[in-house]
C-alpha atoms as a PDB file:
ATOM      1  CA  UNK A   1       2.719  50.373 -49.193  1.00  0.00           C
ATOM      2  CA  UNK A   2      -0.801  48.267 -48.750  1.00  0.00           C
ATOM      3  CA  UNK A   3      -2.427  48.106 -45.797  1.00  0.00           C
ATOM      4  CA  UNK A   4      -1.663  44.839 -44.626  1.00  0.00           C
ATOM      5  CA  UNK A   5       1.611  45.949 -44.191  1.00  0.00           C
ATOM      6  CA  UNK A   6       0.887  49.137 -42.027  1.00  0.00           C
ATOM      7  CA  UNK A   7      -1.105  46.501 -39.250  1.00  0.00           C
ATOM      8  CA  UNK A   8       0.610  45.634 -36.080  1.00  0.00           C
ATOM      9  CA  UNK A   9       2.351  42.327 -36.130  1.00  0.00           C
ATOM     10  CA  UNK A  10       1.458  39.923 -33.685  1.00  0.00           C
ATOM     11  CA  UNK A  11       4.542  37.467 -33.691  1.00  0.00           C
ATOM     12  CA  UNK A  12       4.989  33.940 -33.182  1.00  0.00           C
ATOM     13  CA  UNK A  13       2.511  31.290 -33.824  1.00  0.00           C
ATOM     14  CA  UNK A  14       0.804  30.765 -30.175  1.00  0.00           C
ATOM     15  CA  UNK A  15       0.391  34.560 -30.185  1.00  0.00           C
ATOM     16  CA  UNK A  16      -1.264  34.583 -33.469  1.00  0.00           C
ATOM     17  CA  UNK A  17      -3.985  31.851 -32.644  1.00  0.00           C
ATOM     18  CA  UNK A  18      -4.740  33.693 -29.546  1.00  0.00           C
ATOM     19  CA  UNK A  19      -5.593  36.966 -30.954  1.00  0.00           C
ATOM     20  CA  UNK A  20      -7.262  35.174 -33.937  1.00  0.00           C
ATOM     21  CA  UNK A  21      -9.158  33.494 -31.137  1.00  0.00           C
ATOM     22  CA  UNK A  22      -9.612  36.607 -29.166  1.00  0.00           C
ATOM     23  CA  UNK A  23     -10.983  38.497 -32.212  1.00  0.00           C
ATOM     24  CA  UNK A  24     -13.216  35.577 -33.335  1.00  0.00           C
ATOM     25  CA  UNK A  25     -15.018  35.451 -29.829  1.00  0.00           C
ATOM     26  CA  UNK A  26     -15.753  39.495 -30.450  1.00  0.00           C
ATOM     27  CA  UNK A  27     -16.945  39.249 -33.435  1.00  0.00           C
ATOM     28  CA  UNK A  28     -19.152  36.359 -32.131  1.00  0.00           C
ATOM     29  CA  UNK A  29     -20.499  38.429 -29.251  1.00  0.00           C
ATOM     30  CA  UNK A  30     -21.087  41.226 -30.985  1.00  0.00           C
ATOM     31  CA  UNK A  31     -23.311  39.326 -33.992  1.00  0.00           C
ATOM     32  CA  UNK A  32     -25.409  37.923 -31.103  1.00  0.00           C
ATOM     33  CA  UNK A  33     -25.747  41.223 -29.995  1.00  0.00           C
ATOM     34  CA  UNK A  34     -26.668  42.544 -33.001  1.00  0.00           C
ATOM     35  CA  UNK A  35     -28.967  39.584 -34.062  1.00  0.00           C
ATOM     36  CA  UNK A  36     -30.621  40.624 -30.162  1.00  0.00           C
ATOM     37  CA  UNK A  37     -31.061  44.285 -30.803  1.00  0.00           C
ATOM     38  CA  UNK A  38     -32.661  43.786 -34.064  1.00  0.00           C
ATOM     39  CA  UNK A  39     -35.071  41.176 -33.630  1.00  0.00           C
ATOM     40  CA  UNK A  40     -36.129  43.116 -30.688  1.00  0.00           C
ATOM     41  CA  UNK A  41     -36.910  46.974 -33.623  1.00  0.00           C
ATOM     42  CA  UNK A  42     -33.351  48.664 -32.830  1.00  0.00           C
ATOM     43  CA  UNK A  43     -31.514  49.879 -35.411  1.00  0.00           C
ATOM     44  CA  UNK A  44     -27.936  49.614 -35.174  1.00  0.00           C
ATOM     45  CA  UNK A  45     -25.949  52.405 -36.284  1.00  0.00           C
ATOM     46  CA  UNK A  46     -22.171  50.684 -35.915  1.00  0.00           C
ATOM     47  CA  UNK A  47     -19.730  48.222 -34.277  1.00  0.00           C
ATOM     48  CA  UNK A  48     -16.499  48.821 -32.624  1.00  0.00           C
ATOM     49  CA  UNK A  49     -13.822  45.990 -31.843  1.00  0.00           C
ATOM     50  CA  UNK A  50     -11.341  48.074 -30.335  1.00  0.00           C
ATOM     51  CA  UNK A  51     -11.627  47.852 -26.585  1.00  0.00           C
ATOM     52  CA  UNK A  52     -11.840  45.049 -23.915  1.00  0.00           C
ATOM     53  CA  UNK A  53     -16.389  44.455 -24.904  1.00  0.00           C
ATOM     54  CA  UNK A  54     -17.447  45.401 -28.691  1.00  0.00           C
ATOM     55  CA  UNK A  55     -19.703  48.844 -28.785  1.00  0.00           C
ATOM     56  CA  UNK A  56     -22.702  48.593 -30.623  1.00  0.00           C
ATOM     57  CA  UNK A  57     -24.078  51.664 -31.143  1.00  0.00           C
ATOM     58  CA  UNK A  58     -28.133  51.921 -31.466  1.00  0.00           C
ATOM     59  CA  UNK A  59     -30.260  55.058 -32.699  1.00  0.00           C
ATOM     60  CA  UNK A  60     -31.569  56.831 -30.053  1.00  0.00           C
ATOM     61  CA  UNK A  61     -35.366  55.742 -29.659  1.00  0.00           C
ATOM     62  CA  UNK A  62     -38.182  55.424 -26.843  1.00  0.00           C
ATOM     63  CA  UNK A  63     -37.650  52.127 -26.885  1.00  0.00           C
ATOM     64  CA  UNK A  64     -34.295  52.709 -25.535  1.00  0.00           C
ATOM     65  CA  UNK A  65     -35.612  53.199 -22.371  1.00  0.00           C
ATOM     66  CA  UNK A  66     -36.099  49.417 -22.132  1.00  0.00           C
ATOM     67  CA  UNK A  67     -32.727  48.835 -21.785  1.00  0.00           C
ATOM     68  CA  UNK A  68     -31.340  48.920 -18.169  1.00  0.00           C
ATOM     69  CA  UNK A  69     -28.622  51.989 -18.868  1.00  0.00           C
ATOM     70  CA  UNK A  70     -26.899  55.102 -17.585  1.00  0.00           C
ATOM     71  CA  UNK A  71     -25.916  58.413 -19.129  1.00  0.00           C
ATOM     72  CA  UNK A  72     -21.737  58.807 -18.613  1.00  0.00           C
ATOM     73  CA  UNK A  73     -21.336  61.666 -20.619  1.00  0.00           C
ATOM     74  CA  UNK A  74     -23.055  64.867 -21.046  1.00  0.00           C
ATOM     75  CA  UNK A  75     -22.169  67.263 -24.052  1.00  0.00           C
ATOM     76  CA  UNK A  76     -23.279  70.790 -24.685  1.00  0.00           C
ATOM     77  CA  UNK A  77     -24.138  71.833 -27.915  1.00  0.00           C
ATOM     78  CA  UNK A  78     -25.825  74.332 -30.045  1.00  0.00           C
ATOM     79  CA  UNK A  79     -29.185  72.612 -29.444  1.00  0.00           C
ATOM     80  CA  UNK A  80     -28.412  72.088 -25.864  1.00  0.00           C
ATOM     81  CA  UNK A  81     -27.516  68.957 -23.988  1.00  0.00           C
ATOM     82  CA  UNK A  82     -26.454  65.480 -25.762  1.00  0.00           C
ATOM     83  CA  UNK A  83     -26.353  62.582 -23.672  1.00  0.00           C
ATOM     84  CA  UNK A  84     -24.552  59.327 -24.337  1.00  0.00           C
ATOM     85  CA  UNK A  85     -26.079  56.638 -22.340  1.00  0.00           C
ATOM     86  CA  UNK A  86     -24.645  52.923 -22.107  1.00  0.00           C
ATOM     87  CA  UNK A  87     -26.240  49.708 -21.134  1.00  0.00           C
ATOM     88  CA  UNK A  88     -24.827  45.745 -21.443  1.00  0.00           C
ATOM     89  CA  UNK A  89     -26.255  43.822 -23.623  1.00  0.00           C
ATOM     90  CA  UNK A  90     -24.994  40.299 -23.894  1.00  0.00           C
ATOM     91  CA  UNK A  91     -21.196  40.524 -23.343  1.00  0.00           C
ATOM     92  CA  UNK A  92     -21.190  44.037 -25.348  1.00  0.00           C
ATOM     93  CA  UNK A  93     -22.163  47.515 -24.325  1.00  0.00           C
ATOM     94  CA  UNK A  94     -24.527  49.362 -25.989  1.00  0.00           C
ATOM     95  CA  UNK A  95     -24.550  52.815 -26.677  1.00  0.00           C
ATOM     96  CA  UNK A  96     -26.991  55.154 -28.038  1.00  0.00           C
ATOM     97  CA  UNK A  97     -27.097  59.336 -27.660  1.00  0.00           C
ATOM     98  CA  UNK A  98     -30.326  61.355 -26.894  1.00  0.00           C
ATOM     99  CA  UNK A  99     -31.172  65.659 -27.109  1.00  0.00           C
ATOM    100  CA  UNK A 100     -31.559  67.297 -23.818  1.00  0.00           C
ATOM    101  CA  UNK A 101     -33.244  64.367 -22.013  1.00  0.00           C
ATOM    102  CA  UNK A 102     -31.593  62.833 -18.363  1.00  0.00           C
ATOM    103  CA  UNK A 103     -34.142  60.477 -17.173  1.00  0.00           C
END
């Protein structure tokens, strides 16, 4: 079995063009994102297409604190706190973690 075969099938032609259309407008809004993040010395780590807005994830950086953004999740580990912080960019979020830093 490839793994064409193992994707969901979207049936009927209408429905096809529409999630071809709704995939084409992610991928659109996420290379403007990307194309924004970059020309402005992020470095983007990768891109997800799953949910309702693509993800771009960034490495964490002082500059990150330019973006307008807010920590949602705190994680405790070995080295102490991580914090995953999220901020819109464009019609995507952006996402970057940082070490045992809140503000």
């Amino acid at each position: 079995m490839n793994a064409i075969t193992e994707l969901p099938i979207v049936r009927g032609l209408h429905a096809r063009n529409a999630q071809n259309a709704h995939m084409q407008a992610k991928l659109a809004d996420a290379g403007a994102c990307l194309e924004a993040l970059i020309r402005h010395g992020y470095t983007v780590l990768r891109i997800e297409l799953e949910g309702a807005k693509p993800v771009v994830w960034i490495q964490g950086c002082a500059q990150c604190d330019k973006l307008i953004g807010a920590w949602y999740r705190i994680e405790g580990t070995h080295q102490g706190r991580r914090y995953t912080w999220q901020a819109p960019v464009l019609a995507c979020r952006v996402q970057w973690q940082t070490q045992g830093e809140h503000s």
